[in-house]
Each structure stands twice: as C-alpha cells, then as structure tokens.
N, C-alpha and C. Protein backbone atom coordinates (compact mmCIF):
# COMPACT_ATOMS: atom_id res chain seq x y z
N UNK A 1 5.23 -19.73 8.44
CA UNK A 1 4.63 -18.57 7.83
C UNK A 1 4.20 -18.94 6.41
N UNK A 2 3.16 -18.21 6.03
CA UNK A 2 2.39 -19.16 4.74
C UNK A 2 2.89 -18.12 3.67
N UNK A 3 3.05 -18.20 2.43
CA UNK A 3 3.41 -17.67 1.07
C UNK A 3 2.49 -16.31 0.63
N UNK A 4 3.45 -15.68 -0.06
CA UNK A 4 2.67 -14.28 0.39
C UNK A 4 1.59 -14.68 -0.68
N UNK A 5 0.03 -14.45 -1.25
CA UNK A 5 -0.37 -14.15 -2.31
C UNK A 5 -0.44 -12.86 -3.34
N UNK A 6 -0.63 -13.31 -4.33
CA UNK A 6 -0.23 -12.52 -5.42
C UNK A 6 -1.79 -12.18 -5.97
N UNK A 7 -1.93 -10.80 -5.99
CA UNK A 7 -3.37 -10.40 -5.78
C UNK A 7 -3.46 -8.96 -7.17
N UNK A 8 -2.24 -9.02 -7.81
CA UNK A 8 -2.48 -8.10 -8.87
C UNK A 8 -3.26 -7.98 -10.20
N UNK A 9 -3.65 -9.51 -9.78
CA UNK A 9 -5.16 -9.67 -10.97
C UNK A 9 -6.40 -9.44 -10.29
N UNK A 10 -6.26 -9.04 -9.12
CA UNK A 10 -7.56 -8.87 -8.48
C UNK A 10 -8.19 -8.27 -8.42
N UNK A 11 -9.94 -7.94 -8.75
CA UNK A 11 -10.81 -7.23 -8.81
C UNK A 11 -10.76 -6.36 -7.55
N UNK A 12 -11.03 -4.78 -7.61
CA UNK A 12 -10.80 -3.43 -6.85
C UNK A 12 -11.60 -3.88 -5.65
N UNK A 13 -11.15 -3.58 -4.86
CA UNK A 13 -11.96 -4.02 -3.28
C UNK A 13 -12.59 -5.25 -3.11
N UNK A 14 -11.28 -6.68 -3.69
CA UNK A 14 -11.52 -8.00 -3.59
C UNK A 14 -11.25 -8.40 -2.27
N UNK A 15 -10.05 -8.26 -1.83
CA UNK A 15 -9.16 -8.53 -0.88
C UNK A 15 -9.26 -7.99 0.68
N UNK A 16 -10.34 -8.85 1.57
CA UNK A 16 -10.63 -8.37 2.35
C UNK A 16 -9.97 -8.91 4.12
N UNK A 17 -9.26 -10.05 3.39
CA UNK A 17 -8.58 -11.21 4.64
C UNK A 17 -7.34 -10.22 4.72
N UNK A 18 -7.37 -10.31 6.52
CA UNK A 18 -5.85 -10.23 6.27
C UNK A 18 -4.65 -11.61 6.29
N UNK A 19 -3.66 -10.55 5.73
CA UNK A 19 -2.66 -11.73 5.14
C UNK A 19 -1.34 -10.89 4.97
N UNK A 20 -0.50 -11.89 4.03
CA UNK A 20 0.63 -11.62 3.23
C UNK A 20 0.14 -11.47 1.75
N UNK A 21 0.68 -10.39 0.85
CA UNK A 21 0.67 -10.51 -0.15
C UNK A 21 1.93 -9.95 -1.01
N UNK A 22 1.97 -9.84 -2.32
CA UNK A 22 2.45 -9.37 -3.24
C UNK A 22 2.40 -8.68 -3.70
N UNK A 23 2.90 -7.73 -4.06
CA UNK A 23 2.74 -6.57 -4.09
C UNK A 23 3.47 -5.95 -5.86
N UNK A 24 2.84 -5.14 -6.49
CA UNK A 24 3.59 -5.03 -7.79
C UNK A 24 4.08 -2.96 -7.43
N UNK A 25 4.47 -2.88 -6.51
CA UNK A 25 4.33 -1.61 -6.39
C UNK A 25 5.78 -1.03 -6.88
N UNK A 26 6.55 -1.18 -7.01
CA UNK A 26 8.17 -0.36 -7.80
C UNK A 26 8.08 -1.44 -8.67
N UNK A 27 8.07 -2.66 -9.43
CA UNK A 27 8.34 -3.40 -10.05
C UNK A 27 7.34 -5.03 -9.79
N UNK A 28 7.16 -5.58 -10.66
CA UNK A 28 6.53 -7.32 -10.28
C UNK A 28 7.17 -7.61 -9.38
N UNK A 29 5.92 -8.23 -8.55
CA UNK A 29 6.22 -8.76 -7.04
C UNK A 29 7.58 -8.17 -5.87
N UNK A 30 7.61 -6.88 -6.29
CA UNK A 30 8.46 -6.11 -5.63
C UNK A 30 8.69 -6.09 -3.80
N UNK A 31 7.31 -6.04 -3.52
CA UNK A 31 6.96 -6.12 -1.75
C UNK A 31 6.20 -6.56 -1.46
N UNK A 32 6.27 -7.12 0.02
CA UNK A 32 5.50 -8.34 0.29
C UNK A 32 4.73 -6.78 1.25
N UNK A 33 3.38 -7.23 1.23
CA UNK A 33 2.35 -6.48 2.20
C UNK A 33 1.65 -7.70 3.55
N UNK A 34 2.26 -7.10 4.29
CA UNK A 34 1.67 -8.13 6.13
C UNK A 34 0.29 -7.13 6.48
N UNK A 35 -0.79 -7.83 6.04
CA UNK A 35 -1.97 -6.83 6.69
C UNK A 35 -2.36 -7.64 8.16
N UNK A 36 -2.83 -6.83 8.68
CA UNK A 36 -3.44 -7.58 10.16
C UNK A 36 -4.74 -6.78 10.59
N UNK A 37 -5.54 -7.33 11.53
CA UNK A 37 -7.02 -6.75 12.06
C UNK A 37 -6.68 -5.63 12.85
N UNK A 38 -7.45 -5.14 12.71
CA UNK A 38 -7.53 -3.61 13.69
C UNK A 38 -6.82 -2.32 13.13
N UNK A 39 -6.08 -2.53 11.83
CA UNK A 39 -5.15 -1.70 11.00
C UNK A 39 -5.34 -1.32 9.78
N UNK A 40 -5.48 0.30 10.24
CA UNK A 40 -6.55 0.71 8.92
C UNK A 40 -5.26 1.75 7.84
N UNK A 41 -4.07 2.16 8.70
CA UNK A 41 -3.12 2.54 8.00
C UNK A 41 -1.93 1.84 7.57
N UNK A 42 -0.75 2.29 6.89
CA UNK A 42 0.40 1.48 6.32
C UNK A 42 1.16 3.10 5.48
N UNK A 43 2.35 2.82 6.43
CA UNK A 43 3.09 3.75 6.11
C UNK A 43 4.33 3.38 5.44
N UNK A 44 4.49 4.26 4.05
CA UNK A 44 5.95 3.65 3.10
C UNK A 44 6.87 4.81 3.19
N UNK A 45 8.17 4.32 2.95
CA UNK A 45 9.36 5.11 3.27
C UNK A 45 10.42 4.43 2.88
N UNK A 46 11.60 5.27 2.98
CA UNK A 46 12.72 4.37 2.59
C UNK A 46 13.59 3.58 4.03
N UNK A 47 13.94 2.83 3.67
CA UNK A 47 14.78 1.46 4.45
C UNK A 47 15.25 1.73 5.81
N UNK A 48 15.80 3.48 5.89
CA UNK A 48 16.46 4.15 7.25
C UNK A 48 15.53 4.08 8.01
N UNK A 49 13.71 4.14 7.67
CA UNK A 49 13.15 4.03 8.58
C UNK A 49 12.78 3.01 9.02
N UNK A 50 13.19 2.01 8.72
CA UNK A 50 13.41 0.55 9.81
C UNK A 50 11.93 -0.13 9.59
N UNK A 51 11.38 -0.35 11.12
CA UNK A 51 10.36 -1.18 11.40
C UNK A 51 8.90 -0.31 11.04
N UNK A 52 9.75 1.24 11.51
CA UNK A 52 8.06 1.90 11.73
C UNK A 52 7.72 2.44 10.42
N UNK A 53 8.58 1.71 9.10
CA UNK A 53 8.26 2.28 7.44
C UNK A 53 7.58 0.25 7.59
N UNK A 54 6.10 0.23 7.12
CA UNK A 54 5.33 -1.04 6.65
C UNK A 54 6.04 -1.51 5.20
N UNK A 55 6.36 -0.71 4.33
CA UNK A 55 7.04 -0.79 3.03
C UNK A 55 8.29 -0.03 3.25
N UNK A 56 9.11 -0.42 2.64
CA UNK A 56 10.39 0.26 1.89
C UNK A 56 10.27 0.97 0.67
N UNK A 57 10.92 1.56 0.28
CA UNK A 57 10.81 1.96 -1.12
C UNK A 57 12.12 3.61 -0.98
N UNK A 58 13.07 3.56 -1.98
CA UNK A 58 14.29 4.74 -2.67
C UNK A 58 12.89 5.49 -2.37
N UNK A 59 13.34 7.09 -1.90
CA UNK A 59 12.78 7.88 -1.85
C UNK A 59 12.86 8.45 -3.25
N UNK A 60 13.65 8.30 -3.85
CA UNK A 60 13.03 9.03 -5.99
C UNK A 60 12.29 8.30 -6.44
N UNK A 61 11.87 7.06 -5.81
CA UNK A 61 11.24 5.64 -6.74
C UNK A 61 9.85 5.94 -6.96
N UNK A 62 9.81 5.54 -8.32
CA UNK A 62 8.33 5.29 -8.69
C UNK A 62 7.68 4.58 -8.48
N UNK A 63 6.20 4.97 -7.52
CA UNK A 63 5.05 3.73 -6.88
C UNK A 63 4.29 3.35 -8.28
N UNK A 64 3.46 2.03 -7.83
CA UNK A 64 2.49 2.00 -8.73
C UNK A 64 0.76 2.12 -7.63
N UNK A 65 0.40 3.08 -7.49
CA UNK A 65 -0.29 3.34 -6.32
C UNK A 65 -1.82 1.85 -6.50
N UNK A 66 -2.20 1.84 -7.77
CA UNK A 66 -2.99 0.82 -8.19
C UNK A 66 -2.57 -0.17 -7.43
N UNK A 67 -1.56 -0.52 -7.40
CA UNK A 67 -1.16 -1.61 -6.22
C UNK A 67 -2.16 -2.24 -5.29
N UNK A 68 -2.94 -0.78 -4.57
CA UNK A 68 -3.17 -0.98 -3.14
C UNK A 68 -4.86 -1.24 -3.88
N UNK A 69 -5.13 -1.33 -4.88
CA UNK A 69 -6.75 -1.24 -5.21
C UNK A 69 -7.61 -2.82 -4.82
N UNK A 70 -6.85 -3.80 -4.94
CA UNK A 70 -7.56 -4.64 -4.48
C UNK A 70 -7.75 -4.70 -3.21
N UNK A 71 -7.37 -4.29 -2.25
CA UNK A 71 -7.04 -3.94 -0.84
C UNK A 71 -8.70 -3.66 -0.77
N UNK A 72 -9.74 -4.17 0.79
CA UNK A 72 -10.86 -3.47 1.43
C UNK A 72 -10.44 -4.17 2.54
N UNK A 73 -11.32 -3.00 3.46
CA UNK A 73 -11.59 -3.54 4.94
C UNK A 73 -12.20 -4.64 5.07
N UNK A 74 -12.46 -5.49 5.78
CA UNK A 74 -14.05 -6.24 6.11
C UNK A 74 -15.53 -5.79 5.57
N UNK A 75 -15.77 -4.51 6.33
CA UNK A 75 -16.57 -3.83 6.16
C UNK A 75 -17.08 -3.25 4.49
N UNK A 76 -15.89 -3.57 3.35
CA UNK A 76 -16.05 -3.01 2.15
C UNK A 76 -15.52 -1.91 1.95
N UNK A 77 -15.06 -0.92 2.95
CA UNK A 77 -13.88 0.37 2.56
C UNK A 77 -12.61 0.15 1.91
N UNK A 78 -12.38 0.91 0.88
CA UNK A 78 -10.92 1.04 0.70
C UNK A 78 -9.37 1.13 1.45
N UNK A 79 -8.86 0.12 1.63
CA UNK A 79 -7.55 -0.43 2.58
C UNK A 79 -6.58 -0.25 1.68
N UNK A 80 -5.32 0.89 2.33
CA UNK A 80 -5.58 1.07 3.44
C UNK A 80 -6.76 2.32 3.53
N UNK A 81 -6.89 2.81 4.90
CA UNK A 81 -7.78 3.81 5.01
C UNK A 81 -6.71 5.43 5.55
N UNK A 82 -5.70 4.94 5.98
CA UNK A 82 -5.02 6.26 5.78
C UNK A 82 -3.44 6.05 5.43
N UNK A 83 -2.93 6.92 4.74
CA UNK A 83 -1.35 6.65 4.23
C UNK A 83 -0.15 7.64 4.67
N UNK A 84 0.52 7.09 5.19
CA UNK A 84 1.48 8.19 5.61
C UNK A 84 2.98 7.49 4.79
N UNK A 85 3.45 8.33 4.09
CA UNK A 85 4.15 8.59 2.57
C UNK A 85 5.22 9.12 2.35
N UNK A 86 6.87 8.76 2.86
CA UNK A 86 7.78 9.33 3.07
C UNK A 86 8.49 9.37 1.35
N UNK A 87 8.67 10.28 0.31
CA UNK A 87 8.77 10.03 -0.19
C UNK A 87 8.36 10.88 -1.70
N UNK A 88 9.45 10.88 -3.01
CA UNK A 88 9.27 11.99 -3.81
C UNK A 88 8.01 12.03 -5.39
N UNK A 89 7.40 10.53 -4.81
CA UNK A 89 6.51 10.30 -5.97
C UNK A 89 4.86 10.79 -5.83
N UNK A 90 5.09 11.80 -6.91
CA UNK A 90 3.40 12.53 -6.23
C UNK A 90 2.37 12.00 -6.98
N UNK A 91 2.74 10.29 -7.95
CA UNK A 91 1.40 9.62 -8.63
C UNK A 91 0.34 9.29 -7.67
N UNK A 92 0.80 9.77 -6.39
CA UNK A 92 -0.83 9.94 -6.02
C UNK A 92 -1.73 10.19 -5.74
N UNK A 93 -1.62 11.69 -6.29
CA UNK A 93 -2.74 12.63 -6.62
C UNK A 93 -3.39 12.37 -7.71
N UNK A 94 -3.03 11.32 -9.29
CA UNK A 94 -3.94 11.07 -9.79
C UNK A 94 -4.18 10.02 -9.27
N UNK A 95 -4.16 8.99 -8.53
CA UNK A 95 -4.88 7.60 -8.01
C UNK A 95 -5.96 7.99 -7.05
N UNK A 96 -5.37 9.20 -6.24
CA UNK A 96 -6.72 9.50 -5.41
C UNK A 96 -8.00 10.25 -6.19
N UNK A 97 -8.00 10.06 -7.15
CA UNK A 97 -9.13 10.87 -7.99
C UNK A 97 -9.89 9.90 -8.36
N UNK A 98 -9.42 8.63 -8.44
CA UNK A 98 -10.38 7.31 -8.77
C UNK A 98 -10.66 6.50 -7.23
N UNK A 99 -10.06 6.70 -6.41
CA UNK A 99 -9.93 5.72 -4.91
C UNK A 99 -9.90 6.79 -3.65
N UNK A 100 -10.90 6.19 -2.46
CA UNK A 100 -11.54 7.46 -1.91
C UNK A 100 -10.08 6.83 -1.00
N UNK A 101 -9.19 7.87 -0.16
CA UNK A 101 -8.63 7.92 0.69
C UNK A 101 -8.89 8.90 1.65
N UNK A 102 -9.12 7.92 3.01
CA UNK A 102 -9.27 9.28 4.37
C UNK A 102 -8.53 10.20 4.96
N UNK A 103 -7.04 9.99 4.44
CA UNK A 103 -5.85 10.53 4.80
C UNK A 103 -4.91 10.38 4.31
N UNK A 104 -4.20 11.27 3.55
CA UNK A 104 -2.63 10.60 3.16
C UNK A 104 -1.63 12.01 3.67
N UNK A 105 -0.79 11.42 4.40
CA UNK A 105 0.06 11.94 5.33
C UNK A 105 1.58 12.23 4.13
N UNK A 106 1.76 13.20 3.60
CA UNK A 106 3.38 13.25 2.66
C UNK A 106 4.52 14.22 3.33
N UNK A 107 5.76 13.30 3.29
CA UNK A 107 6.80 13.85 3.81
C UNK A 107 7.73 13.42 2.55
N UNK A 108 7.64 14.65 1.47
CA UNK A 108 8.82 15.01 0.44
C UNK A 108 10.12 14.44 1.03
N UNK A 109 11.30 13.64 0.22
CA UNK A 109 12.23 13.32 0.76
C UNK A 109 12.95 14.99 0.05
C-alpha cells in the first residue's frame, strides 16, 4: 500500500486521482482519506460507527471542513459530492457558502 499524500498545500479542486491522502481535518495530518472511482460521497462519524463511518472523528470535535477543498471529481466537481455527517460541529454552514455541495446529510450527536 503506497503512503498517504499530503495535499494541504493544494490548490482548491487540484486533486483529482484517486488515492490515499492526508488529511488536516481535527489537527495536522490527523486522517488518512482512501478515495476510490465511482464514489462521489464520504461519510464522518465517530469510531462506534466502524467501517460504514469513511472518517472517524469525537462527536464534540472540531472539523476543519477546508480540508476537503482540494478534493474534485475527474470531471472538475467538488469531491466529495455528497456528505453524510454524524456529528456536533456545524462549521459547515460557513464552508458551504464558499464550496458548492449537493448534499450534506447531519445527524447531531
């Protein structure tokens, strides 16, 4: 398995391969992100939800939603394209005011 990259200097809708990366989202290089083809969502939650949470993250914890900005499809859309969000941090209602999202799914812990 190859080394995740570290993509937090990266220009907004750089990152269009999928891969492993790095992630600065609760803290520097906090979570590793596994993107793959055909997958336009990525759902975060805390740890109880096992396999079917893509991220972990304390349900009080603070995201850094910018995180996900270098993230595009192939195609040039914003990746992911829908978010389902277990979890008590509502910074991202101001991130979606700069970054178009098609869906974000929130379940308040």
């Amino acid at each position: 398995m190859s080394a995740p990259i570290d993509v937090s200097d990266r220009p907004v809708g750089s990152v269009s391969d999928w891969g492993r990366y790095l992630l600065n989202l609760t803290g520097p290089h906090s979570h590793i992100l596994n993107t793959e083809a055909g997958r336009g969502n990525l759902i975060i939650g805390p740890a109880s939800m096992g396999k079917k949470a893509d991220l972990h993250v304390a349900p009080d914890e603070a995201l850094n939603w910018s995180a996900f900005d270098p993230f595009s499809t192939p195609a040039g859309s914003p990746w992911p394209r829908y978010i389902d969000y277990h979890g008590d941090d509502s910074g991202f209602f101001d991130w979606s005011k700069h970054r178009k999202i098609e869906q974000f799914g929130w379940a308040p812990a």
